[in-house]
N, C-alpha and C. Protein backbone atom coordinates (compact mmCIF):
# COMPACT_ATOMS: atom_id res chain seq x y z
N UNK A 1 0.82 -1.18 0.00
CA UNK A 1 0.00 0.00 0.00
C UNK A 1 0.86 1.25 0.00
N UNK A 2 1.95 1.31 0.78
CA UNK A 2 2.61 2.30 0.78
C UNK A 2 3.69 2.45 -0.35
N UNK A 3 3.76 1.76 -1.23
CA UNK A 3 4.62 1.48 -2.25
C UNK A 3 3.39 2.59 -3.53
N UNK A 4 2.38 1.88 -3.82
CA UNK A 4 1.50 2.37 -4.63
C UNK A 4 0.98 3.68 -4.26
N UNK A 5 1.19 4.17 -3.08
CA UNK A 5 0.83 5.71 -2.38
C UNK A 5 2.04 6.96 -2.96
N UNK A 6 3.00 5.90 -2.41
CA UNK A 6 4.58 6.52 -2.75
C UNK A 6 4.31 6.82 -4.40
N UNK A 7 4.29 5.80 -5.66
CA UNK A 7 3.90 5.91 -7.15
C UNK A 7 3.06 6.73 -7.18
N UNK A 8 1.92 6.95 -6.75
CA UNK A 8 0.62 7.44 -7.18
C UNK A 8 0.85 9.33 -7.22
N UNK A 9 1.66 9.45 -5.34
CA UNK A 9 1.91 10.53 -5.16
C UNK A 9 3.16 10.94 -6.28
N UNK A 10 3.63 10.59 -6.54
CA UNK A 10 4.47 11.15 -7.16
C UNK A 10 4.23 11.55 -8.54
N UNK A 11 3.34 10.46 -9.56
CA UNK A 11 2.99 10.68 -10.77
C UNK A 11 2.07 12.14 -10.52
N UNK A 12 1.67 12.01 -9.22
CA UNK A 12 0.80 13.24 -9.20
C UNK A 12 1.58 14.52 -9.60
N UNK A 13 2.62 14.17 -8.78
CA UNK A 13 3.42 15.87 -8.43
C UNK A 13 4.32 16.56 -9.99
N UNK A 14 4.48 15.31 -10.44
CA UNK A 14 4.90 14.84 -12.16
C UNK A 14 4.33 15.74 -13.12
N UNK A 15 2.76 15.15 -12.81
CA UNK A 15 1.62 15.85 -13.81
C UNK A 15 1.38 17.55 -13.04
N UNK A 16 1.58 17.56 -11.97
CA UNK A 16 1.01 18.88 -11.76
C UNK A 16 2.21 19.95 -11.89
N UNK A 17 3.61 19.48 -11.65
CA UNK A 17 4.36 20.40 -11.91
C UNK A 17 4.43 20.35 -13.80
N UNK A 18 4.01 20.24 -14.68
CA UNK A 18 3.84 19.89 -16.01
C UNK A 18 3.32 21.14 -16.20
N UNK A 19 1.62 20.45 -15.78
CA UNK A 19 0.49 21.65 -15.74
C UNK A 19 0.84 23.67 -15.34
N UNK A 20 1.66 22.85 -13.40
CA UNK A 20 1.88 24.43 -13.54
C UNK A 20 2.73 25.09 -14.99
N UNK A 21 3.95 24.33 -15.48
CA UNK A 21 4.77 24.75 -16.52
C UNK A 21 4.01 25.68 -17.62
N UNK A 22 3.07 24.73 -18.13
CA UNK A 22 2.13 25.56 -19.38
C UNK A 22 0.95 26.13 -18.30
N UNK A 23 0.61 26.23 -17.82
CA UNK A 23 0.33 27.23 -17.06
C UNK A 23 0.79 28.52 -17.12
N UNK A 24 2.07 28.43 -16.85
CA UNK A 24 2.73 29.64 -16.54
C UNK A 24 3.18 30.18 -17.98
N UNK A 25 3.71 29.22 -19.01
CA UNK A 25 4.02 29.65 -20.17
C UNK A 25 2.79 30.42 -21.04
N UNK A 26 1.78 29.86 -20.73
CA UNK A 26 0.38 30.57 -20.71
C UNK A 26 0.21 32.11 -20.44
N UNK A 27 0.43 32.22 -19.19
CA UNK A 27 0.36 33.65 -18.41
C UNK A 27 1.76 34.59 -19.36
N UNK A 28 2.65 33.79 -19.37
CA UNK A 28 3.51 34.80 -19.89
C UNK A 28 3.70 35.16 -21.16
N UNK A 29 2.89 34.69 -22.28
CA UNK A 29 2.15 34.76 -23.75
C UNK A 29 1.98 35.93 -23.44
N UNK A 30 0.26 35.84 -22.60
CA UNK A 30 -1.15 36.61 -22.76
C UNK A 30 -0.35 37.85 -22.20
N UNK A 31 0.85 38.02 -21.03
CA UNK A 31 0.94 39.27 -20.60
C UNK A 31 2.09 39.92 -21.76
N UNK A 32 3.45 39.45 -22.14
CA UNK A 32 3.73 39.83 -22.81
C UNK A 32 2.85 40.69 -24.16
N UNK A 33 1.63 39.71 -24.42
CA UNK A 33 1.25 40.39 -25.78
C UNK A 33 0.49 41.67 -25.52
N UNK A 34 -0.22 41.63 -23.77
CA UNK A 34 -0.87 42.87 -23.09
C UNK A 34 0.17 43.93 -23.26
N UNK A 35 1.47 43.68 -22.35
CA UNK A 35 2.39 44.95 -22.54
C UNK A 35 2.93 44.96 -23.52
N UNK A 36 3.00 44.60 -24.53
CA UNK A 36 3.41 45.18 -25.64
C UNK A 36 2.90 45.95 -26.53
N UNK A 37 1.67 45.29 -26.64
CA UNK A 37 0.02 45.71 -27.11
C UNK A 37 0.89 45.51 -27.97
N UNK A 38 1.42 44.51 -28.87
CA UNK A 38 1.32 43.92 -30.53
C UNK A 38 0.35 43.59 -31.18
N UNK A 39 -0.26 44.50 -32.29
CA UNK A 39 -1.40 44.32 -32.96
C UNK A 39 -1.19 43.29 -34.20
N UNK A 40 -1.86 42.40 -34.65
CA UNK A 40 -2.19 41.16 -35.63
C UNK A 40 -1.38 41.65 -36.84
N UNK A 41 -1.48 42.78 -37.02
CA UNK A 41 -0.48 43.63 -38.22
C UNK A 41 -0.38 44.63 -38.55
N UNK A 42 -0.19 45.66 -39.09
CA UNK A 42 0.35 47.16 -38.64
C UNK A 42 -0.94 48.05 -39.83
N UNK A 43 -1.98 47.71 -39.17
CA UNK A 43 -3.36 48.05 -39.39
C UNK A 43 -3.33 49.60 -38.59
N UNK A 44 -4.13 49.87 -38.66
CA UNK A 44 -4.29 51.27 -37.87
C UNK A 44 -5.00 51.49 -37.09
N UNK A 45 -5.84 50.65 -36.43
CA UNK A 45 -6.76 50.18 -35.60
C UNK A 45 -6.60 50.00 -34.12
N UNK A 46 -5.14 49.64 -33.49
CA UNK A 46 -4.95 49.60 -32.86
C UNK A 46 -4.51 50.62 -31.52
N UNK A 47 -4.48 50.65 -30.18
CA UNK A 47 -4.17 51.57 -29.47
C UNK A 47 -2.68 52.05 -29.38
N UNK A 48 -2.15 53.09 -29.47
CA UNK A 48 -0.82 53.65 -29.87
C UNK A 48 -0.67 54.31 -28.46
N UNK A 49 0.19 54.08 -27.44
CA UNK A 49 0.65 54.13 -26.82
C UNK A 49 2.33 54.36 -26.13
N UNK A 50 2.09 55.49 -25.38
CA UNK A 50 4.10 55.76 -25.37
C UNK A 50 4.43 56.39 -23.72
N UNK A 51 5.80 55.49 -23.24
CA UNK A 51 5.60 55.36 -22.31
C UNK A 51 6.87 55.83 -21.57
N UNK A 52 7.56 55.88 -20.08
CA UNK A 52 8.90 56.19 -20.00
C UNK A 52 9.52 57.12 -20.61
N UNK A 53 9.20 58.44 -20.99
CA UNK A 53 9.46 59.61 -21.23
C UNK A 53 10.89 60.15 -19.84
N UNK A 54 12.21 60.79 -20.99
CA UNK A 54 13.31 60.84 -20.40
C UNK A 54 13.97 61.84 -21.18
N UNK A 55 14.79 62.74 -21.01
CA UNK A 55 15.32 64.00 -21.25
C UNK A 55 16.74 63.91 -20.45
N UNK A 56 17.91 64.26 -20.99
CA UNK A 56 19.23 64.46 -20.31
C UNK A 56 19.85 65.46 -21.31
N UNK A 57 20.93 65.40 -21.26
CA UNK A 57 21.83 66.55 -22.00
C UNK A 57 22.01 65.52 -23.37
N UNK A 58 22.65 66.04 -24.31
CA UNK A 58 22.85 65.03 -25.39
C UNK A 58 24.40 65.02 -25.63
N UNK A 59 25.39 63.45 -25.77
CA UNK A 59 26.48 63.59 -25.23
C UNK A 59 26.66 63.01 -26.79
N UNK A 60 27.25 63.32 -27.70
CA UNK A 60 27.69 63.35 -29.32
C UNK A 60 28.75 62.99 -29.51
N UNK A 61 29.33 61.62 -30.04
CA UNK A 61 30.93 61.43 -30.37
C UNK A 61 31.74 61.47 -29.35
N UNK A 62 31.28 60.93 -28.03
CA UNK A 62 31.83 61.25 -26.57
C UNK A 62 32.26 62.71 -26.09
N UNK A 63 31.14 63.89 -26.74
CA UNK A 63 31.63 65.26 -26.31
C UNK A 63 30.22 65.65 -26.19
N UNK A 64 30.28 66.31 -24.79
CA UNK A 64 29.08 67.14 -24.36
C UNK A 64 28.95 67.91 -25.47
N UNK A 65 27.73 68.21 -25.85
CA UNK A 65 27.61 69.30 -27.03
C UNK A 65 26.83 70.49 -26.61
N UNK A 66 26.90 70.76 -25.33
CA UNK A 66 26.25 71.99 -24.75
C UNK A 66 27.46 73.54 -24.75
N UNK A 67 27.10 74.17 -25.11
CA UNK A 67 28.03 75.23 -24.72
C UNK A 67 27.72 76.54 -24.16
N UNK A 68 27.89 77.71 -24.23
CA UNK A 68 27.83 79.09 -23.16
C UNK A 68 25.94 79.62 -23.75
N UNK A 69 26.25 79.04 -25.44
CA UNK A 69 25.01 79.57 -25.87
C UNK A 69 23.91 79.00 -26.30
N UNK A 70 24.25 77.80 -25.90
CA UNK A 70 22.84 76.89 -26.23
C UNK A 70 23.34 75.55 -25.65
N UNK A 71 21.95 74.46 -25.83
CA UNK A 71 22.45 73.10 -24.83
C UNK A 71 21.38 71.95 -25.93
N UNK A 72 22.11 70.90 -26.12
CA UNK A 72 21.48 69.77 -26.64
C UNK A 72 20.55 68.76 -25.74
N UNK A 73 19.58 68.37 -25.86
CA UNK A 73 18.82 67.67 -24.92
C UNK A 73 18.02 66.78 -25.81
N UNK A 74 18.60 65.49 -25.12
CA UNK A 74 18.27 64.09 -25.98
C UNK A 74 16.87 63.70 -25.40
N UNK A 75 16.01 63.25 -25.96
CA UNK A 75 14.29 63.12 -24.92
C UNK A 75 14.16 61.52 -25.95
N UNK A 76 14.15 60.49 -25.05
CA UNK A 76 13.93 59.39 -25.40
C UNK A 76 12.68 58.86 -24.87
N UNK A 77 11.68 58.19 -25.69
CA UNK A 77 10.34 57.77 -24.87
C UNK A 77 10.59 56.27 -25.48
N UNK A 78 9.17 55.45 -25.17
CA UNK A 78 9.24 54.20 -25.80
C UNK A 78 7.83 54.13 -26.58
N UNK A 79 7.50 53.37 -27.39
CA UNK A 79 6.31 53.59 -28.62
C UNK A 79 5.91 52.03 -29.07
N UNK A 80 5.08 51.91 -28.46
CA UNK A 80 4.14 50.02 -28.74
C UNK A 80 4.51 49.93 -29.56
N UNK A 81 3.90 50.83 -31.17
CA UNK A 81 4.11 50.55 -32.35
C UNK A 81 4.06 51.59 -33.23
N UNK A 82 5.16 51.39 -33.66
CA UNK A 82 6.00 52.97 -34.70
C UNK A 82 5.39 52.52 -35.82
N UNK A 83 5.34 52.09 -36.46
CA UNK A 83 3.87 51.51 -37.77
C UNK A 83 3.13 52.33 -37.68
N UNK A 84 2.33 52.94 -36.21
CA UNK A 84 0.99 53.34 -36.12
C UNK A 84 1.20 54.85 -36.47
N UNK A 85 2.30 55.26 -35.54
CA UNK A 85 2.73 57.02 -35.46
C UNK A 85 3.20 57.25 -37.08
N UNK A 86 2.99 58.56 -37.08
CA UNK A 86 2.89 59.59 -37.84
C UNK A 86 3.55 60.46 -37.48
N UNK A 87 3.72 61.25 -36.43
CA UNK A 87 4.21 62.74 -36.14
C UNK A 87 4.08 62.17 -34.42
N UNK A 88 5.70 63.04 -33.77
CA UNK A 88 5.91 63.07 -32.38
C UNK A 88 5.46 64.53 -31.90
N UNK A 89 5.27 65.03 -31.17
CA UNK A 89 4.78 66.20 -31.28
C UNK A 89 5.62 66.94 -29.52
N UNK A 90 6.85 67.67 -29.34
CA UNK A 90 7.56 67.80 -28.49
C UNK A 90 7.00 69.58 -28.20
N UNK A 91 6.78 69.48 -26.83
CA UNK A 91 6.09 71.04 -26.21
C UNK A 91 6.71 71.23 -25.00
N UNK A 92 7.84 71.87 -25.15
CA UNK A 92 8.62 72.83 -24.16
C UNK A 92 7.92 74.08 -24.15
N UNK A 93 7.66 73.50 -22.26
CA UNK A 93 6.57 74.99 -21.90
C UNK A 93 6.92 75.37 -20.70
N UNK A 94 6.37 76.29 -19.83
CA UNK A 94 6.32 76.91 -18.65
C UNK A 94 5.61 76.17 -18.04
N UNK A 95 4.46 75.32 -18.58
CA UNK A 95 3.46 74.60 -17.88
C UNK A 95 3.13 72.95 -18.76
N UNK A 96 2.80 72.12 -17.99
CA UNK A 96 2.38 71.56 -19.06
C UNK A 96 1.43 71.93 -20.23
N UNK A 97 1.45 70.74 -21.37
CA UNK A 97 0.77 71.07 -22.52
C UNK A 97 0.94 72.60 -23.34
N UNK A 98 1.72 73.58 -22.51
CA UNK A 98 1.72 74.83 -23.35
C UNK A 98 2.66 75.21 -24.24
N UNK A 99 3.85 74.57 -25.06
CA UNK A 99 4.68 74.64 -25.86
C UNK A 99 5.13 75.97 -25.77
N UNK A 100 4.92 76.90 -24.73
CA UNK A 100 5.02 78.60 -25.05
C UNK A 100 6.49 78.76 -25.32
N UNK A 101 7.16 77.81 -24.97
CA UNK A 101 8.67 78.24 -25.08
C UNK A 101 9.00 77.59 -26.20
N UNK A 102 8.79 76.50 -26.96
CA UNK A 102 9.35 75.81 -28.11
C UNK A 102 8.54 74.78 -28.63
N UNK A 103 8.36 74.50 -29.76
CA UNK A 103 6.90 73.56 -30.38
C UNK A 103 7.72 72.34 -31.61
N UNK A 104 7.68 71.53 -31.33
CA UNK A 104 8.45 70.87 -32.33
C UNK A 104 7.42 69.73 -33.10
N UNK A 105 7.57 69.36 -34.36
CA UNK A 105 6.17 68.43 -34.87
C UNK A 105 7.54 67.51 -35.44
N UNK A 106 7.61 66.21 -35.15
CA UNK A 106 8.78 65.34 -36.22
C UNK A 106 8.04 64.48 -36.59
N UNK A 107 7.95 64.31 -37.92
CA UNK A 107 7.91 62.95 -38.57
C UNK A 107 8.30 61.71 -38.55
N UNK A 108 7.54 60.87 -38.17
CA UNK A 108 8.07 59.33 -38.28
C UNK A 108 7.93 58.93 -39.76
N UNK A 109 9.25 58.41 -40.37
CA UNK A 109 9.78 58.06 -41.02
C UNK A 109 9.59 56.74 -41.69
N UNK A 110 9.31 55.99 -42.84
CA UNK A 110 9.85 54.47 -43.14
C UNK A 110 10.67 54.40 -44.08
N UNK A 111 11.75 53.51 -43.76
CA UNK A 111 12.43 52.80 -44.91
C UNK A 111 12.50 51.49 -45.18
N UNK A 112 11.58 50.98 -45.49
CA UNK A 112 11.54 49.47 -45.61
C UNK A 112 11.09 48.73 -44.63
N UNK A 113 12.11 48.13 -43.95
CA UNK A 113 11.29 47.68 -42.45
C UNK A 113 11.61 48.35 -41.15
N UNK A 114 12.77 49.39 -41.20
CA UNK A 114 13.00 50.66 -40.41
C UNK A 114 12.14 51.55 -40.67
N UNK A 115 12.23 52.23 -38.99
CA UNK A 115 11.78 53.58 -38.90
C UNK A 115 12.42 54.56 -38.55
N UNK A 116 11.99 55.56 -38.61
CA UNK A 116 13.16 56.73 -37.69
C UNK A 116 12.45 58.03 -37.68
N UNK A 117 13.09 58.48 -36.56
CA UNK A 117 12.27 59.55 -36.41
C UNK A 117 12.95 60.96 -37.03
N UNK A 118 12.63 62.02 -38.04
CA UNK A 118 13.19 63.02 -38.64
C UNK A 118 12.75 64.67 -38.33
N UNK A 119 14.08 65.32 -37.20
CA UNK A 119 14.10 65.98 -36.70
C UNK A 119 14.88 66.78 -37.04
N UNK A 120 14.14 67.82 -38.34
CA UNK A 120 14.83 68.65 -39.28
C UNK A 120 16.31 68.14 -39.63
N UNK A 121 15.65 66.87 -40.47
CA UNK A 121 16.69 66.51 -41.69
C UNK A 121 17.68 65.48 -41.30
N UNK A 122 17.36 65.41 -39.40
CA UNK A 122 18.29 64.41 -38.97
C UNK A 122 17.32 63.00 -38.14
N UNK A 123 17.94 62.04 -39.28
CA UNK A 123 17.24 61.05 -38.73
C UNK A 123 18.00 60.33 -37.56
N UNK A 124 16.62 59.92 -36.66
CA UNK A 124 17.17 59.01 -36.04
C UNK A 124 16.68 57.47 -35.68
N UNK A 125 17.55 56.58 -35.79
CA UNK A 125 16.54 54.90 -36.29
C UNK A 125 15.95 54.57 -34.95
N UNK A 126 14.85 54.27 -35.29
CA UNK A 126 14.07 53.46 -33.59
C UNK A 126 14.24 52.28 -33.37
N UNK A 127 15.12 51.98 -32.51
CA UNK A 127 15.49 50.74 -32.05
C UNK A 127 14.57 50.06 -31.03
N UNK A 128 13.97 48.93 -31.75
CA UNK A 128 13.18 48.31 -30.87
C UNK A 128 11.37 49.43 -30.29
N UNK A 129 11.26 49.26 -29.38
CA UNK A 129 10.56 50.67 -28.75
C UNK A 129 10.89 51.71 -28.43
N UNK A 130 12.27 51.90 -28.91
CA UNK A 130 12.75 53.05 -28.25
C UNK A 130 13.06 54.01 -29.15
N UNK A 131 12.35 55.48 -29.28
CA UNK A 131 12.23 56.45 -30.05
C UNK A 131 13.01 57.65 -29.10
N UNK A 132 13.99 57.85 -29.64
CA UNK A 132 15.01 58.85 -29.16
C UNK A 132 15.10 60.18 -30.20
N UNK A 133 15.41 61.10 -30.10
CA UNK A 133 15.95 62.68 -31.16
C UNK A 133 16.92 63.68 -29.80
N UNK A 134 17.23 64.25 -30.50
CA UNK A 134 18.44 65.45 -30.17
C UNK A 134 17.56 66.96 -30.59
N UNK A 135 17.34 67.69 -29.64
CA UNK A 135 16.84 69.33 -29.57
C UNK A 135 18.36 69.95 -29.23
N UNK A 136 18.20 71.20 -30.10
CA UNK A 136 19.24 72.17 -29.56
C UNK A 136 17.77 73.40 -29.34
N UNK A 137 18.75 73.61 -28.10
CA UNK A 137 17.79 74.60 -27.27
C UNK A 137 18.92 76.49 -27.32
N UNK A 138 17.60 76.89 -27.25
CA UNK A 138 19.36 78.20 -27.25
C UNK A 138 18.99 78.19 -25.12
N UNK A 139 19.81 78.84 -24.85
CA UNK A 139 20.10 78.98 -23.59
C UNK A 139 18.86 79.65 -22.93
N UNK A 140 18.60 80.94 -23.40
CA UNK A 140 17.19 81.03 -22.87
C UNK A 140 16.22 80.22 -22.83
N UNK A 141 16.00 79.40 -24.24
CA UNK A 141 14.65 78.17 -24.03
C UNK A 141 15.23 77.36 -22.94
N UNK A 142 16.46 76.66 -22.69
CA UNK A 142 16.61 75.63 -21.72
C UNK A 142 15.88 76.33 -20.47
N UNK A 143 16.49 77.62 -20.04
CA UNK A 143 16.25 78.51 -19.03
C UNK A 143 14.75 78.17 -18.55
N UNK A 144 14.01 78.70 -19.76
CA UNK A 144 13.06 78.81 -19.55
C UNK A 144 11.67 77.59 -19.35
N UNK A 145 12.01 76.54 -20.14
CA UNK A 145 10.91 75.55 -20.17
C UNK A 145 11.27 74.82 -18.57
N UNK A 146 10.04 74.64 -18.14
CA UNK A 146 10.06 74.02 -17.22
C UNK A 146 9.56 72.67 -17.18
N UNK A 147 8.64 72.43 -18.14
CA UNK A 147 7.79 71.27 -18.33
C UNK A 147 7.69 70.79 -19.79
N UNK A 148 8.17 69.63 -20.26
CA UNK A 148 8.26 68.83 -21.89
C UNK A 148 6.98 68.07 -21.91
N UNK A 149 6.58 68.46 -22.32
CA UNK A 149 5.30 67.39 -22.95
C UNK A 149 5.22 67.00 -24.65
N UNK A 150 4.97 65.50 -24.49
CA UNK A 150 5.14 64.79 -25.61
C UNK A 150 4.12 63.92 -25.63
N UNK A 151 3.33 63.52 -27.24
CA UNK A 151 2.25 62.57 -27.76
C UNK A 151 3.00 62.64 -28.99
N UNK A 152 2.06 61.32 -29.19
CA UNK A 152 1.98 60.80 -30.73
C UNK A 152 1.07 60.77 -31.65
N UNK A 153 1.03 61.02 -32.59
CA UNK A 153 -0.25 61.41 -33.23
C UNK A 153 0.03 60.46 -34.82
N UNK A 154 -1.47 59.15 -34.76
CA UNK A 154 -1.30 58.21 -35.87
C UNK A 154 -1.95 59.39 -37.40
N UNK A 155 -1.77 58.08 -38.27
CA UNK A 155 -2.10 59.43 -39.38
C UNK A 155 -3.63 59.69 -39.38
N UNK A 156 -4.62 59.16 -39.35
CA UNK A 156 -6.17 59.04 -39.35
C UNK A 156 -6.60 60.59 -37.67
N UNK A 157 -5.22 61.12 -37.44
CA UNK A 157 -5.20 61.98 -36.69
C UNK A 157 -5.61 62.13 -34.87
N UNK A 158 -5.76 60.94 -34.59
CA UNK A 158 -5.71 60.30 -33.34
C UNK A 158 -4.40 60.52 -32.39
N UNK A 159 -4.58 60.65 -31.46
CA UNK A 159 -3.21 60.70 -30.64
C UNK A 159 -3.34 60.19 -29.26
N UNK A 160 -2.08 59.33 -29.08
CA UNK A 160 -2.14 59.09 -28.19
C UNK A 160 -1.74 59.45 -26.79
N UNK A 161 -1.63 58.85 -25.64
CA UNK A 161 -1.16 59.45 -24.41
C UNK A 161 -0.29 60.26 -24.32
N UNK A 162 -0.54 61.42 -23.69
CA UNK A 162 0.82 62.20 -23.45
C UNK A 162 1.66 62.25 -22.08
N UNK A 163 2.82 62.05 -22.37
CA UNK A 163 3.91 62.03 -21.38
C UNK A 163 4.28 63.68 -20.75
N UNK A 164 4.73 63.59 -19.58
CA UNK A 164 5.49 64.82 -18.96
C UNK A 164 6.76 64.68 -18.13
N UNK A 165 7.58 65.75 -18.66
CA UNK A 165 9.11 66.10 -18.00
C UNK A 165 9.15 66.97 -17.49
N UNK A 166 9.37 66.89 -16.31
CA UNK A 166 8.89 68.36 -15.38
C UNK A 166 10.30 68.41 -15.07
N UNK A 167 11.01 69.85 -15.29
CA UNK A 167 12.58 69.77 -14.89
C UNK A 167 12.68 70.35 -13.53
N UNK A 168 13.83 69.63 -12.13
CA UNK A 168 13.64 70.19 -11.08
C UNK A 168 14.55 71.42 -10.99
């Protein structure tokens, strides 16, 4: 009896650590495809979403490129799906949403199966989710903006969430 208890229990623990396996390979499908929000194919239908919004100085060929009269500032976000976007839309303001200090509209770009984003004439490729550009600010705009706000806007003219950089 205790021989066949010993077998029984064990085929059990066999099958159920199995189960949990695809179980879990299960869960981590359905969430991956949630946070990614990967749409069936680069339809336009889908929700366009952008996330992790980030701003630092912009450091070029290993040389700060800021100087007495103006300052470069790299603003990297992340983007579900660059297929969907059309235009980034960057608003250095005093407040949010008010661009009063600087208004920038860039084009998202295709070349084939790249994208990139083109920020007067300078492209830059989007790696993965990650949509990065370079602003030169003159010294007064740095001065002055206190708050970056950024959306994306698909072409059917929809836009999505907007991000904020509030500088301390």
């Amino acid at each position: 009896m205790s021989i066949l208890f010993s077998e029984t229990h064990s085929l059990f623990y066999k099958n159920m650590k199995k189960s949990l396996f695809l179980l879990y390979a299960i869960i981590m499908v359905v969430c991956t495809r949630i946070l990614c929000q990967t749409p069936g194919g680069t339809t336009n239908t889908g929700t366009l979403k952008i996330m992790d919004l980030s701003a630092m100085p912009a450091i070029e060929n290993a040389v700060l490129t800021n100087s007495d009269d103006s300052v470069s500032l790299q603003v990297l976000f992340l983007i579900n799906d660059k297929a969907m976007a059309s235009k980034a839309f960057y608003l250095f303001g005093t407040t949010a949403d008010t661009g009063d200090v600087l208004t920038r509209e860039v084009p998202f770009i295709s070349q084939g199966s790249s994208f990139f984003l083109d920020n007067n004439g300078k492209h830059k490729k989007i790696e993965g989710y990650h949509a990065k550009t370079v602003f030169r600010l003159s010294k007064a705009q740095s001065d002055a903006f206190k708050c970056l706000t950024v959306y994306v806007q698909k072409p059917n003219g929809q836009i999505s969430n907007k991000l904020y950089f509030k500088k301390h």
